[in-house]
Protein backbone atom coordinates (compact mmCIF):
# COMPACT_ATOMS: atom_id res chain seq x y z
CA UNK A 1 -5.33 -44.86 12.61
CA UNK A 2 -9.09 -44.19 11.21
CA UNK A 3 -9.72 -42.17 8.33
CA UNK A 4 -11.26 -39.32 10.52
CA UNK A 5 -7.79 -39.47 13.01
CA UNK A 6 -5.95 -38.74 9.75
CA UNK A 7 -7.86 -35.97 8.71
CA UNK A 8 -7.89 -34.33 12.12
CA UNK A 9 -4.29 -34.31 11.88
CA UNK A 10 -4.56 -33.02 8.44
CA UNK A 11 -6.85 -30.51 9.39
CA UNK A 12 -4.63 -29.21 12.71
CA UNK A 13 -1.32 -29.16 9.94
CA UNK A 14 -2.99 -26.95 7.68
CA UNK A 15 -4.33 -24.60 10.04
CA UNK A 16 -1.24 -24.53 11.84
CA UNK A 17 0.34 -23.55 8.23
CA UNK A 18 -2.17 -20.63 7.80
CA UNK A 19 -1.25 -19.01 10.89
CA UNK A 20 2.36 -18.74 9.98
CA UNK A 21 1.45 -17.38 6.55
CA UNK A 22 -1.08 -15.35 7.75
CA UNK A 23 1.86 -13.90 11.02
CA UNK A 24 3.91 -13.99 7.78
CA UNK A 25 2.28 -11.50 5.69
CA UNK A 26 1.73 -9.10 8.94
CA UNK A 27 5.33 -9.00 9.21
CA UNK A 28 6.29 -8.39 5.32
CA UNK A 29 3.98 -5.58 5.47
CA UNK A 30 5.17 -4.26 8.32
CA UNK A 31 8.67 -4.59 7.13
CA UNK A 32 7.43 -2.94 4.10
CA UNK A 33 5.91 0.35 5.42
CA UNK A 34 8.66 0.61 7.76
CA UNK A 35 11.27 0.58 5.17
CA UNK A 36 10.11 3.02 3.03
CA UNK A 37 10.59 6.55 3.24
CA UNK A 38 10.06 8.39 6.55
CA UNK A 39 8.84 4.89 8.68
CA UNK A 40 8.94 4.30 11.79
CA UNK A 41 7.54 1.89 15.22
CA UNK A 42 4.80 4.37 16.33
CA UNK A 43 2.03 3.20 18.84
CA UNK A 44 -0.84 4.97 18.82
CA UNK A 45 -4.21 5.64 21.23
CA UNK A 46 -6.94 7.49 20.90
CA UNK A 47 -9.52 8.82 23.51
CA UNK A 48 -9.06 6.27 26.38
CA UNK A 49 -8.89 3.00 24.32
CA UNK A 50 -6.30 0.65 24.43
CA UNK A 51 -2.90 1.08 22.77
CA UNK A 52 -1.97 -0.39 19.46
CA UNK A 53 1.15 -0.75 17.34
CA UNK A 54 1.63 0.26 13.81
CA UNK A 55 4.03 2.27 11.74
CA UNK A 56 3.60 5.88 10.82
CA UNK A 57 5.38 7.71 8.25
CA UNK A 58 5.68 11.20 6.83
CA UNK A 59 3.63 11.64 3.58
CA UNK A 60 3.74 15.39 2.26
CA UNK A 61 1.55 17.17 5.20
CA UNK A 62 0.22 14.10 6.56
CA UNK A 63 1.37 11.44 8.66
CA UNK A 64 -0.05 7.97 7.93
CA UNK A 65 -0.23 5.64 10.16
CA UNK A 66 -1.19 1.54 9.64
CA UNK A 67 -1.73 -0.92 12.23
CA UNK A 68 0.82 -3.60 12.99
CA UNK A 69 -2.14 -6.26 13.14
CA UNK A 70 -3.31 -6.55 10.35
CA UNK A 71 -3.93 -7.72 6.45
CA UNK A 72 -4.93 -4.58 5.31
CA UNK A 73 -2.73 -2.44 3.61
CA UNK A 74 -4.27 0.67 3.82
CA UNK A 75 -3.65 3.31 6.08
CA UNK A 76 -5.76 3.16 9.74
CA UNK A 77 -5.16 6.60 10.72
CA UNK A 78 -4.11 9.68 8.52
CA UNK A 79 -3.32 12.75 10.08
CA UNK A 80 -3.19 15.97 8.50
CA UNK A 81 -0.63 18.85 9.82
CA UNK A 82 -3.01 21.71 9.64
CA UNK A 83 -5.61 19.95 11.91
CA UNK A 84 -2.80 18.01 14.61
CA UNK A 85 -1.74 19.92 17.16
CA UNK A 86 0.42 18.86 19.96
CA UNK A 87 -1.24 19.57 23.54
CA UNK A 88 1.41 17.77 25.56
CA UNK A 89 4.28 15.39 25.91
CA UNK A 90 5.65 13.17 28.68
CA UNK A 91 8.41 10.29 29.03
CA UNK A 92 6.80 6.55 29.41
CA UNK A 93 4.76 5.79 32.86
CA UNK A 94 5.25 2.82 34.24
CA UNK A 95 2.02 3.19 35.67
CA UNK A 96 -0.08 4.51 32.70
CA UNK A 97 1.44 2.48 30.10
CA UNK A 98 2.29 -0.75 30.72
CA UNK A 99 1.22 -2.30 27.12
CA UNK A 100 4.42 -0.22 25.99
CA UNK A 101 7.92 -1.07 25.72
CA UNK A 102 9.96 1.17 27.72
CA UNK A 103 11.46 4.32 27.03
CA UNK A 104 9.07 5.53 24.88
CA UNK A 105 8.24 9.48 24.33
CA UNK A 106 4.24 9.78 24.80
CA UNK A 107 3.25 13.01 22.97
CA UNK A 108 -0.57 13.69 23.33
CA UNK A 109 -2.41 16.06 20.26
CA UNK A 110 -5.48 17.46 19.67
CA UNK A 111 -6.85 15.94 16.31
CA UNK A 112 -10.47 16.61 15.54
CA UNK A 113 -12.15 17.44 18.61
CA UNK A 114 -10.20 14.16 20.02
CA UNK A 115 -7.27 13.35 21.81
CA UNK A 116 -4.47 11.00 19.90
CA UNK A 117 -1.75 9.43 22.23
CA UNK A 118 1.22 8.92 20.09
CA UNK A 119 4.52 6.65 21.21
CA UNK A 120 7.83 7.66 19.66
CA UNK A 121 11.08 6.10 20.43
CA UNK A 122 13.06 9.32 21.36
CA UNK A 123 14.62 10.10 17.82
CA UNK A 124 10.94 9.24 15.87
CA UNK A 125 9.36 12.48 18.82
CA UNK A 126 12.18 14.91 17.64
CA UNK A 127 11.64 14.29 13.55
CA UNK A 128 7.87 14.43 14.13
CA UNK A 129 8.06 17.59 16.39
CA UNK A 130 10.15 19.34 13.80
CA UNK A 131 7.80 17.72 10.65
CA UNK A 132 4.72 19.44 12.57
CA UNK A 133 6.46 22.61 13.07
CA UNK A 134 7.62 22.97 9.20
CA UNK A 135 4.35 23.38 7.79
CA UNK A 136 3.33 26.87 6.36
CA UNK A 137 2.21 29.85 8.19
CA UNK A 138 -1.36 29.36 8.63
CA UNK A 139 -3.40 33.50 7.94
């Protein structure tokens, strides 16, 4: 083998190795937000773009919500009770959303003059119905 073989091979190695420590850290972070207080597998669209993954969870009135895909560990989303407000809900569509798993509670809101899709498994939908509903009377 030449010199510039063996550093291809080198080269290929250590890339290979900074993809599994870079899939690595996604998933400790993930694991991270998920664990702690109020987290849970939300997917999330807004307007008509595509559907991503992340985990949401309850922070006083907001719920904060962080992409699955990512290094950065601050929040990508943060939505505030007083301005969410739900304007429908439906059970997964084979149809409409096929980048979800199945069985997934699709609850629509109005958030800012735009629409937010949001993906619950059915236990996450009830805890974040009755989280939206506990806020103070609004005068």
């Amino acid at each position: 083998m030449t010199t510039l073989e063996i550093l291809g091979v080198v080269a290929v190695c250590l890339l290979f190795l900074l993809t599994v420590a870079a899939w690595a850290l996604v998933v400790i972070h993930q694991r991270r937000i998920a664990s702690s207080v109020g987290g849970l597998v939300v997917a999330l669209k807004r307007n008509d773009q595509r559907w991503a993954n992340g985990v949401g969870r309850y922070s006083g009135d907001e719920f904060v919500w962080y992409r699955t895909l990512t290094l950065s560990p601050a929040a990508a989303m943060r939505l505030p009770r007083s301005e969410l407000s739900v304007v429908s809900s439906r059970a997964w569509d084979p149809a409409r959303d096929m980048a979800l798993r199945p069985n997934l509670s699709i609850v629509e809101c109005a958030f800012r003059g735009e629409t937010i899709s949001l993906g619950f498994p059915d236990t996450g939908l009830t805890g974040f119905l009755s989280w939206l509903e506990a806020s103070a009377p609004r005068f």
